[in-house]
PDB file of N, CA and C in Angstrom:
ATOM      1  N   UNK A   1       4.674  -7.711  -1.901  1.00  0.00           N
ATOM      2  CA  UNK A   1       3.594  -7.651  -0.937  1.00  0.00           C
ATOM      3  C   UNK A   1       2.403  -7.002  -1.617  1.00  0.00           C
ATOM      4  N   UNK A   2       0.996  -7.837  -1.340  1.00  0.00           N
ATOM      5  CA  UNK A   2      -0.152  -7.103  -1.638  1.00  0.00           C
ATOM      6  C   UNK A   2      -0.985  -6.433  -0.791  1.00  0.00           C
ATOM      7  N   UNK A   3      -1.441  -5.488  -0.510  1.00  0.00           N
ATOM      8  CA  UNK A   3      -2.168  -5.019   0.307  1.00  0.00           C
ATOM      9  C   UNK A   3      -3.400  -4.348  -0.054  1.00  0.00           C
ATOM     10  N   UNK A   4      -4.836  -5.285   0.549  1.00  0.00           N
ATOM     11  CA  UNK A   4      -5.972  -4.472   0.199  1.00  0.00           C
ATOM     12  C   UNK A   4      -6.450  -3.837   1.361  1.00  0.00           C
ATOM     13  N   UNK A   5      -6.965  -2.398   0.526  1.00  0.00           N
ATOM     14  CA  UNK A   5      -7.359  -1.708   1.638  1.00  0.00           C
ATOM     15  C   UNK A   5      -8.556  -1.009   1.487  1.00  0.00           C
ATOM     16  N   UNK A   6      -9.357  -0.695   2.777  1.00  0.00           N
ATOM     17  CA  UNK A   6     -10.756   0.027   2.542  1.00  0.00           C
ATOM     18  C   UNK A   6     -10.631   1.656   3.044  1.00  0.00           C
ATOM     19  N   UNK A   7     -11.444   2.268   1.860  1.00  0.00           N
ATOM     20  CA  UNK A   7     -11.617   3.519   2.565  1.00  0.00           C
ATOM     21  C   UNK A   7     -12.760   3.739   2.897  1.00  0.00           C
ATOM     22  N   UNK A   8     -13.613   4.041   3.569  1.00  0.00           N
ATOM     23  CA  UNK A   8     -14.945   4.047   4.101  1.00  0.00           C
ATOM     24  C   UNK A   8     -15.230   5.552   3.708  1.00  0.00           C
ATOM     25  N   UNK A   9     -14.413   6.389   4.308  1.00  0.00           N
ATOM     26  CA  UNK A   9     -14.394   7.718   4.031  1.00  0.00           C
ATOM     27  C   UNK A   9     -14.706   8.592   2.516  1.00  0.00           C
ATOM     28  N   UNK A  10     -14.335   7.436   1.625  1.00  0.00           N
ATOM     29  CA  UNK A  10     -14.085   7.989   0.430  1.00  0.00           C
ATOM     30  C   UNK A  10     -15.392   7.969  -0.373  1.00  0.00           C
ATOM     31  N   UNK A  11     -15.857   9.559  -0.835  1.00  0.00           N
ATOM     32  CA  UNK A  11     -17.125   9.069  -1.899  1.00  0.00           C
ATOM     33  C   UNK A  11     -16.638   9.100  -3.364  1.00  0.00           C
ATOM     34  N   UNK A  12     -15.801   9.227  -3.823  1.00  0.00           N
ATOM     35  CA  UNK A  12     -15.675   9.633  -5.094  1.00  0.00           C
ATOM     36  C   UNK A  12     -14.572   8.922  -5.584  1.00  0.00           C
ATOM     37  N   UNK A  13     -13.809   8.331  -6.937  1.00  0.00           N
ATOM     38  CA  UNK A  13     -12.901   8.238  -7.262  1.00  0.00           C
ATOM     39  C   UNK A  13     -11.554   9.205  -7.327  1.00  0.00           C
ATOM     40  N   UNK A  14     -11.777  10.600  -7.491  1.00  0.00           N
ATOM     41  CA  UNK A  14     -10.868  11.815  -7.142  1.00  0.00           C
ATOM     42  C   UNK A  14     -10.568  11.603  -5.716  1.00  0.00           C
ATOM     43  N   UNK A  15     -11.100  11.377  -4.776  1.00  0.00           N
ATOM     44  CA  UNK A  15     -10.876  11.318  -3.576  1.00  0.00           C
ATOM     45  C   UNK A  15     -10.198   9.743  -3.091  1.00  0.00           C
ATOM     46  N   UNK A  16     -10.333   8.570  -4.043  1.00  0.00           N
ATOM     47  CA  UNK A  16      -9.655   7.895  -3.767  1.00  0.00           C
ATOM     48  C   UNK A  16      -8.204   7.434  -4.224  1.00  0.00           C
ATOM     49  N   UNK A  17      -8.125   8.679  -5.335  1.00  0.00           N
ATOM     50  CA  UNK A  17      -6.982   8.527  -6.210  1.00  0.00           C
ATOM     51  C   UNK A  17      -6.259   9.447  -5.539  1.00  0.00           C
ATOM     52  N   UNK A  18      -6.040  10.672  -4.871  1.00  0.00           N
ATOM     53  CA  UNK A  18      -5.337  11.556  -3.860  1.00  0.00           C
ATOM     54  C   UNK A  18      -4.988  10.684  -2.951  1.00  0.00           C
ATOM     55  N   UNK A  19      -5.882   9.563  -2.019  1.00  0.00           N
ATOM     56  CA  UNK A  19      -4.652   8.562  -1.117  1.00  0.00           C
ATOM     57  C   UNK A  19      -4.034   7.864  -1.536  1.00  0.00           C
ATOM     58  N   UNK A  20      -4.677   7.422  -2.538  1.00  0.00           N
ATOM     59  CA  UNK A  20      -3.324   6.098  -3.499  1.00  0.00           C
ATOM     60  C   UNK A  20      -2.065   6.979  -3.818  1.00  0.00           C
ATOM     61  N   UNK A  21      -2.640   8.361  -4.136  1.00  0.00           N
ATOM     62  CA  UNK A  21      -1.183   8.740  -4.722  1.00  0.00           C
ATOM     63  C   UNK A  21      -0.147   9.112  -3.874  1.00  0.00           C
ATOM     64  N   UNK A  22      -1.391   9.948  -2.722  1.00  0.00           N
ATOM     65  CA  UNK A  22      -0.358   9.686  -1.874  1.00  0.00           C
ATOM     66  C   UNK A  22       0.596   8.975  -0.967  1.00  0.00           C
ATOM     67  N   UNK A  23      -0.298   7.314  -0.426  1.00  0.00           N
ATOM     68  CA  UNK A  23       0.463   6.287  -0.184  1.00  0.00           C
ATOM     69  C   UNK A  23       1.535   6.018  -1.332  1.00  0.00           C
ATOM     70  N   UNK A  24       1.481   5.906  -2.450  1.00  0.00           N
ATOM     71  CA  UNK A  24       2.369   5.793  -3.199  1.00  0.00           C
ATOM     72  C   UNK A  24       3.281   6.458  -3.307  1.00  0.00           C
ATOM     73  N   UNK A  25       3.535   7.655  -3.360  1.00  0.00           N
ATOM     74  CA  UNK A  25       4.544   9.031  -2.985  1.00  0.00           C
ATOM     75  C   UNK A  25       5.217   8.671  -1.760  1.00  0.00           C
ATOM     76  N   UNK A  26       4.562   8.498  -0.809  1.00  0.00           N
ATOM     77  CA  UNK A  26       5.201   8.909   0.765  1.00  0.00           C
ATOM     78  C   UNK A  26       5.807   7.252   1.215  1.00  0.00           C
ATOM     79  N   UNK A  27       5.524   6.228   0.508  1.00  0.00           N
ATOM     80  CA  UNK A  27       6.012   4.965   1.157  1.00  0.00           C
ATOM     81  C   UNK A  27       7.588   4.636   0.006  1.00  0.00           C
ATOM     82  N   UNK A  28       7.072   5.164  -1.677  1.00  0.00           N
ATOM     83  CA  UNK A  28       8.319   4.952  -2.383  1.00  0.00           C
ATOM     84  C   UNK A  28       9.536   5.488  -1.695  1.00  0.00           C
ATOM     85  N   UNK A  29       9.343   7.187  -1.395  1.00  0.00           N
ATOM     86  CA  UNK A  29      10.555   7.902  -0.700  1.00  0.00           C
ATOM     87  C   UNK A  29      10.888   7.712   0.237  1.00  0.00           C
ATOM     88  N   UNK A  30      10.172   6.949   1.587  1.00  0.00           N
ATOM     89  CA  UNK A  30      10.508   6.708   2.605  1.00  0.00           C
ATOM     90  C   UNK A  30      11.171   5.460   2.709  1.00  0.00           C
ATOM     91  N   UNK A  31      10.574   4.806   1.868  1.00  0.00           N
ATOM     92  CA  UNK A  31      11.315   3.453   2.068  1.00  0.00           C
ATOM     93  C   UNK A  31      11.965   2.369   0.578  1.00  0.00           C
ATOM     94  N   UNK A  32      12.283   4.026  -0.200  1.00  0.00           N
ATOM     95  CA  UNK A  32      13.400   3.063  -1.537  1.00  0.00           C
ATOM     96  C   UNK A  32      12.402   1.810  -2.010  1.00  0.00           C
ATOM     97  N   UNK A  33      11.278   1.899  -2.225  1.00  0.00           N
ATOM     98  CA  UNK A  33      10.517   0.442  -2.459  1.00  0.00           C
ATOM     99  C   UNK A  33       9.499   0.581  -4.353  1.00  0.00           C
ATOM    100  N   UNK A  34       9.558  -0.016  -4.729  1.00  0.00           N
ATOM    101  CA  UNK A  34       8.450   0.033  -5.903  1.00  0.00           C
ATOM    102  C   UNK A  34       7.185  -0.155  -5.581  1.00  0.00           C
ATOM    103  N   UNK A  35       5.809   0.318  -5.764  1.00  0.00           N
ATOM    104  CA  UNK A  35       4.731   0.424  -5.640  1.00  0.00           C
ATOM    105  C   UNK A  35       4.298   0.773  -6.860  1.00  0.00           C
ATOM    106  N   UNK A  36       2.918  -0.093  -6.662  1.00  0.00           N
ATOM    107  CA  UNK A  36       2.352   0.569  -8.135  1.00  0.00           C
ATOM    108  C   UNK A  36       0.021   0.207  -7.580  1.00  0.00           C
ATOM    109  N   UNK A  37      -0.411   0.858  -7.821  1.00  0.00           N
ATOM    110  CA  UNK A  37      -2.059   0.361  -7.456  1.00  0.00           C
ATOM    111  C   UNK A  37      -2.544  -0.820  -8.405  1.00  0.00           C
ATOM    112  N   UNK A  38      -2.234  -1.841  -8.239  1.00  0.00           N
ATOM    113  CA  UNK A  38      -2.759  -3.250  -8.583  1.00  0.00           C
ATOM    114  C   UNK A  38      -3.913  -3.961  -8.989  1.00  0.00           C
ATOM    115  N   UNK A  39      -5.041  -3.397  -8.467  1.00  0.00           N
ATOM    116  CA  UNK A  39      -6.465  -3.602  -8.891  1.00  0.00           C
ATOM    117  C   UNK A  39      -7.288  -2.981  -8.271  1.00  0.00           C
ATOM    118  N   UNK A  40      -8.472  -2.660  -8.578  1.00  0.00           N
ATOM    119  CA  UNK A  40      -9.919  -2.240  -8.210  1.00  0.00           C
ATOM    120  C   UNK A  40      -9.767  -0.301  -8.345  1.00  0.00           C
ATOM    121  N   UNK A  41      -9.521   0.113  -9.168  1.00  0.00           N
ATOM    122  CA  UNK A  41      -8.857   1.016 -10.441  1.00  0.00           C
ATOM    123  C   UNK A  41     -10.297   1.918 -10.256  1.00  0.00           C
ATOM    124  N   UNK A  42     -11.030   1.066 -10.692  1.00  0.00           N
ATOM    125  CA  UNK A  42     -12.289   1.649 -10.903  1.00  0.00           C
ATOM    126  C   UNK A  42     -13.344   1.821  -9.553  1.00  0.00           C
ATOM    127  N   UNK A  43     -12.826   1.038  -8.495  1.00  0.00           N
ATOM    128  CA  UNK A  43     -13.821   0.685  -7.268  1.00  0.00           C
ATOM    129  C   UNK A  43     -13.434   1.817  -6.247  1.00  0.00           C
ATOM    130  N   UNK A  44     -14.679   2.844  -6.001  1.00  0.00           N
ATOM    131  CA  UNK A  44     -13.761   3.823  -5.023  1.00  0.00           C
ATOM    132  C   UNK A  44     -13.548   4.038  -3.678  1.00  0.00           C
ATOM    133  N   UNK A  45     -14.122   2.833  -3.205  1.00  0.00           N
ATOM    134  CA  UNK A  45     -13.168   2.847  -1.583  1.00  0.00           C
ATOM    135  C   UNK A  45     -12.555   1.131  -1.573  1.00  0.00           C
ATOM    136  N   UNK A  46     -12.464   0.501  -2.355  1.00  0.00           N
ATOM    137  CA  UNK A  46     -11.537  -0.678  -2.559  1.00  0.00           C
ATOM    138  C   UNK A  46     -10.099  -0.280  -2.905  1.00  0.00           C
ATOM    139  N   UNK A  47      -9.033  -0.805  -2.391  1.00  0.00           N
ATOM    140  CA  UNK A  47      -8.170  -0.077  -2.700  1.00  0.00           C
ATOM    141  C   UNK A  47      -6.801  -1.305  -2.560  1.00  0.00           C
ATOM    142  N   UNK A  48      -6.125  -1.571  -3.700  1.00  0.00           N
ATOM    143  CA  UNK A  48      -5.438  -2.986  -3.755  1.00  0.00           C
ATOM    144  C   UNK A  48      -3.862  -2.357  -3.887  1.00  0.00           C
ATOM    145  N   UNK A  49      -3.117  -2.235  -3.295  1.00  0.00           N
ATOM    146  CA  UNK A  49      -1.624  -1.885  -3.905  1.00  0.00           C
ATOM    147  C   UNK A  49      -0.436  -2.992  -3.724  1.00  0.00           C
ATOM    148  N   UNK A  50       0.430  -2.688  -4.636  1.00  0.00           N
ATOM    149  CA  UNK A  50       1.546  -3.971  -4.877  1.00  0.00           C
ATOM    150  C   UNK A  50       2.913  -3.530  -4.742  1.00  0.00           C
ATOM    151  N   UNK A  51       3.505  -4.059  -3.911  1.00  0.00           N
ATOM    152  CA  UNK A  51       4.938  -3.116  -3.652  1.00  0.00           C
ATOM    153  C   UNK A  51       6.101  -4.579  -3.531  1.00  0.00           C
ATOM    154  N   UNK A  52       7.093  -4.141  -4.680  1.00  0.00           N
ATOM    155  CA  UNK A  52       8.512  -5.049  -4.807  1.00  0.00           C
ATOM    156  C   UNK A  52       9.322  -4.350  -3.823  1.00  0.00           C
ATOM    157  N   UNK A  53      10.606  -5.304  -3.390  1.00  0.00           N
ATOM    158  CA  UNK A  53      11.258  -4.869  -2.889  1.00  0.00           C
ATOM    159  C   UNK A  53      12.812  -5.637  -2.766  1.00  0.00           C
ATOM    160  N   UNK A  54      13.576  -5.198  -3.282  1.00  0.00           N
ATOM    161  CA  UNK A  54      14.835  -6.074  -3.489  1.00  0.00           C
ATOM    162  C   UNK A  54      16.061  -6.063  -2.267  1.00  0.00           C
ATOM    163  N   UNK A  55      16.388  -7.825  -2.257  1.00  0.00           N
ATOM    164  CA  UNK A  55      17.295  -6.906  -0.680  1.00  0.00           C
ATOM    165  C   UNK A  55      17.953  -9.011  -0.175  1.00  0.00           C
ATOM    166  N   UNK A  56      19.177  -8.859  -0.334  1.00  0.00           N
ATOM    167  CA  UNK A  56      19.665  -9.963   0.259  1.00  0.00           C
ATOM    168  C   UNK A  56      19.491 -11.003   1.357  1.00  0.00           C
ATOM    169  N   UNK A  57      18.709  -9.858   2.027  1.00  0.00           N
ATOM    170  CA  UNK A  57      18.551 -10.422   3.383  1.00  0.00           C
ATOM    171  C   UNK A  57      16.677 -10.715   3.563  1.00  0.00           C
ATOM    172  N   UNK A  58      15.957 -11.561   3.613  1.00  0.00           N
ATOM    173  CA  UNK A  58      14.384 -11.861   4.176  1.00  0.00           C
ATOM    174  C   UNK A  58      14.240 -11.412   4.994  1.00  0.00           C
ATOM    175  N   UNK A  59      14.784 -10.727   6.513  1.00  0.00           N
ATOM    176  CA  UNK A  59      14.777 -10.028   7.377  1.00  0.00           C
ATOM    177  C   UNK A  59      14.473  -8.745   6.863  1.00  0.00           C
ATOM    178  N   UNK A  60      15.480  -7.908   5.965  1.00  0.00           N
ATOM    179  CA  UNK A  60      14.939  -6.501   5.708  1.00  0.00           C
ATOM    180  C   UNK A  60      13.676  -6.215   4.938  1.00  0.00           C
ATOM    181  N   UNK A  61      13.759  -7.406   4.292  1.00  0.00           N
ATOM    182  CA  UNK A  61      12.685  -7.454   3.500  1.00  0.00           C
ATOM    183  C   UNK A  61      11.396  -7.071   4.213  1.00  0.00           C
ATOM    184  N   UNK A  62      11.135  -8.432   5.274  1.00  0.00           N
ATOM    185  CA  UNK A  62      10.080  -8.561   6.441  1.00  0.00           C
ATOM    186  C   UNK A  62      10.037  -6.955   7.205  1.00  0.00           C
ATOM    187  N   UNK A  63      11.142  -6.500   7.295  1.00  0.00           N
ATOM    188  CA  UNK A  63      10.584  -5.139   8.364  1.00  0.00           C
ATOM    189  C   UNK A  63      10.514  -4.176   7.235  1.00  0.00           C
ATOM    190  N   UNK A  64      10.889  -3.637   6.198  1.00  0.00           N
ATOM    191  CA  UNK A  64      10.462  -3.216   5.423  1.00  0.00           C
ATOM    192  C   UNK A  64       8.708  -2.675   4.667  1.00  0.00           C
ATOM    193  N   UNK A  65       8.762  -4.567   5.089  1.00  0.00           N
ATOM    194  CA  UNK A  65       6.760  -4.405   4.619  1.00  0.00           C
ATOM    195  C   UNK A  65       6.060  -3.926   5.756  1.00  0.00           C
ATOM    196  N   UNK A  66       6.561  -4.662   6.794  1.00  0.00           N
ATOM    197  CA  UNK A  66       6.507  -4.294   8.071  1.00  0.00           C
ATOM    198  C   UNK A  66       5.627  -2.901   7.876  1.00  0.00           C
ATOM    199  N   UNK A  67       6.727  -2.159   7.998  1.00  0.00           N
ATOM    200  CA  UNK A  67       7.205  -0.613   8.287  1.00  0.00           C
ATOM    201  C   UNK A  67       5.768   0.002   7.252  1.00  0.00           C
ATOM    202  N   UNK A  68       6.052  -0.442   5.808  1.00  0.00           N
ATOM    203  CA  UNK A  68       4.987  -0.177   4.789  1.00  0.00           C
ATOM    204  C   UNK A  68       3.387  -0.494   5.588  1.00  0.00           C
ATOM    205  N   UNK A  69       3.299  -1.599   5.783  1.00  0.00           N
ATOM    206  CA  UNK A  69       1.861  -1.715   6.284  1.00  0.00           C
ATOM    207  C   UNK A  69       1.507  -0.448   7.499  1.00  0.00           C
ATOM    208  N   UNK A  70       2.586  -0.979   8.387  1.00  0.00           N
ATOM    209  CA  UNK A  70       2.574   0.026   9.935  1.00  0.00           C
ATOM    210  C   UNK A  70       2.255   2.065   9.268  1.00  0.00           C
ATOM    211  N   UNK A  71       2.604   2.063   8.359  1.00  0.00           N
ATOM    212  CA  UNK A  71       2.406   3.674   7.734  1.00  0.00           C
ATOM    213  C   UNK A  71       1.543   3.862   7.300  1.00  0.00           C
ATOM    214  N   UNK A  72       0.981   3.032   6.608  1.00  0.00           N
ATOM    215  CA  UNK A  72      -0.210   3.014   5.939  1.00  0.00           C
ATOM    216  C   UNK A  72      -1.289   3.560   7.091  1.00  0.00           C
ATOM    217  N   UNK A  73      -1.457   2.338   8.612  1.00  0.00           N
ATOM    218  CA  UNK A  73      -2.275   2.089   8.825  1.00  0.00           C
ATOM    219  C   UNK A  73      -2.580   3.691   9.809  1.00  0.00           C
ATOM    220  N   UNK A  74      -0.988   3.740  10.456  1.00  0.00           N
ATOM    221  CA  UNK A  74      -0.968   5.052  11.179  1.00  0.00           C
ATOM    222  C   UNK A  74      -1.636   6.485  10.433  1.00  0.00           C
ATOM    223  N   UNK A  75      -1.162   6.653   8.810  1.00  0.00           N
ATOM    224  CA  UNK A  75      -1.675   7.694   8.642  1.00  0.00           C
ATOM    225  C   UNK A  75      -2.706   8.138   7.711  1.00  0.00           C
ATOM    226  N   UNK A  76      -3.359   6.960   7.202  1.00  0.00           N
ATOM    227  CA  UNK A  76      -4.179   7.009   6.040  1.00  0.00           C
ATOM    228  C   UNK A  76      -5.421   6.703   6.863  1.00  0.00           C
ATOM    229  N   UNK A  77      -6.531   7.257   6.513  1.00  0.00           N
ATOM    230  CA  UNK A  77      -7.844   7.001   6.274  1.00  0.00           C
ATOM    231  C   UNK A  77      -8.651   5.418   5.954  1.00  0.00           C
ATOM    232  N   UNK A  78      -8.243   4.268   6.367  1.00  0.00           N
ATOM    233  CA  UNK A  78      -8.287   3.057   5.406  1.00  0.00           C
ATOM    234  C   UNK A  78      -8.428   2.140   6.287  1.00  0.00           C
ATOM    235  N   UNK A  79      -8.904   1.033   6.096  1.00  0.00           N
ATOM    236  CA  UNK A  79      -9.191   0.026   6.683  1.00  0.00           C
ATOM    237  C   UNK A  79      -8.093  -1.290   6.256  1.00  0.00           C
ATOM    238  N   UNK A  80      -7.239  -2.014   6.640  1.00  0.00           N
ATOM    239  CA  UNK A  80      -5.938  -2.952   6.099  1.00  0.00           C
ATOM    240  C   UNK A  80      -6.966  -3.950   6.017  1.00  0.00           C
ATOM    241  N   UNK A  81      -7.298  -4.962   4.928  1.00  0.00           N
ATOM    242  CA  UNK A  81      -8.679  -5.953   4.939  1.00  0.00           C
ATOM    243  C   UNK A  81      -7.374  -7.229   4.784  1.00  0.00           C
ATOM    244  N   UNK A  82      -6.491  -6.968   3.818  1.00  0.00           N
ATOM    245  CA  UNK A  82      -5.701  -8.392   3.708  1.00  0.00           C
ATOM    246  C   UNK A  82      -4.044  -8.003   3.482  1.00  0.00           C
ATOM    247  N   UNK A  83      -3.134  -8.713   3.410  1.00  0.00           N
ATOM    248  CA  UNK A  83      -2.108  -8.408   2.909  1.00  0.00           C
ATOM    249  C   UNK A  83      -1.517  -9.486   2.850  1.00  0.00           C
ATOM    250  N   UNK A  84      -0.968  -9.915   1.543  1.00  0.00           N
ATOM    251  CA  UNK A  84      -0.149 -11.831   1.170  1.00  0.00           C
ATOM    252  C   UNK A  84       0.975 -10.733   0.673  1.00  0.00           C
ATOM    253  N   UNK A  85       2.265 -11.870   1.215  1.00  0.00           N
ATOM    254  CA  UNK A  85       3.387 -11.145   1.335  1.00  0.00           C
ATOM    255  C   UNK A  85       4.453 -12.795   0.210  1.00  0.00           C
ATOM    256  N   UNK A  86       4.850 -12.294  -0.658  1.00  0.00           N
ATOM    257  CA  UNK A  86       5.176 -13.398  -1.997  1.00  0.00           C
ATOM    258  C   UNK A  86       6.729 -13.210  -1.712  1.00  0.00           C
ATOM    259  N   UNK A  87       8.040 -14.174  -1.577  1.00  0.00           N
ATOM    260  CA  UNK A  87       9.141 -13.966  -1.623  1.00  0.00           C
ATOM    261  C   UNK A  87       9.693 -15.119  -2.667  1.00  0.00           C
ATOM    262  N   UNK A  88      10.313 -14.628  -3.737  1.00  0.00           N
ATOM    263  CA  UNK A  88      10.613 -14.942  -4.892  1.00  0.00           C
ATOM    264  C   UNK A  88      12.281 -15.248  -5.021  1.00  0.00           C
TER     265      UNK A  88
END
């Protein structure tokens, strides 16, 4: 799953690298998933992240991202602009 996201809030790159890290921290442990920040590195309220997730079933998969998007949106600062969801 890709997910781009806006921070409106954010003026600085330090300030946009503390939510990435922390979306990244708080969604790996909560939900056993790989994440990594995907593009716009340099852009500081653009905000692109990429999260694998391995699992027998397309159902867990689906509530899984689910769950990932739904956290994001509840506790971060950010605007959800897109999210394409790839099953391989």
């Amino acid at each position: 799953m890709r997910i781009t996201l806006l921070a409106k809030s954010v003026h600085s790159l330090k300030e946009k690298r503390r939510i990435v890290s922390s979306i990244k921290e708080k969604l790996k442990n909560k939900f056993n998933i790989s994440i990594i920040e995907s593009s716009y590195q340099d852009m500081w309220q653009k905000i692109e992240i990429s999260i694998a997730l391995l699992s027998g079933s397309k159902d867990i998969v689906d509530k899984v991202f689910r769950q990932c998007e739904d956290h994001i949106f509840d506790n971060y600062p950010v605007d959800i602009l897109n999210v394409e969801i790839e099953y391989l």
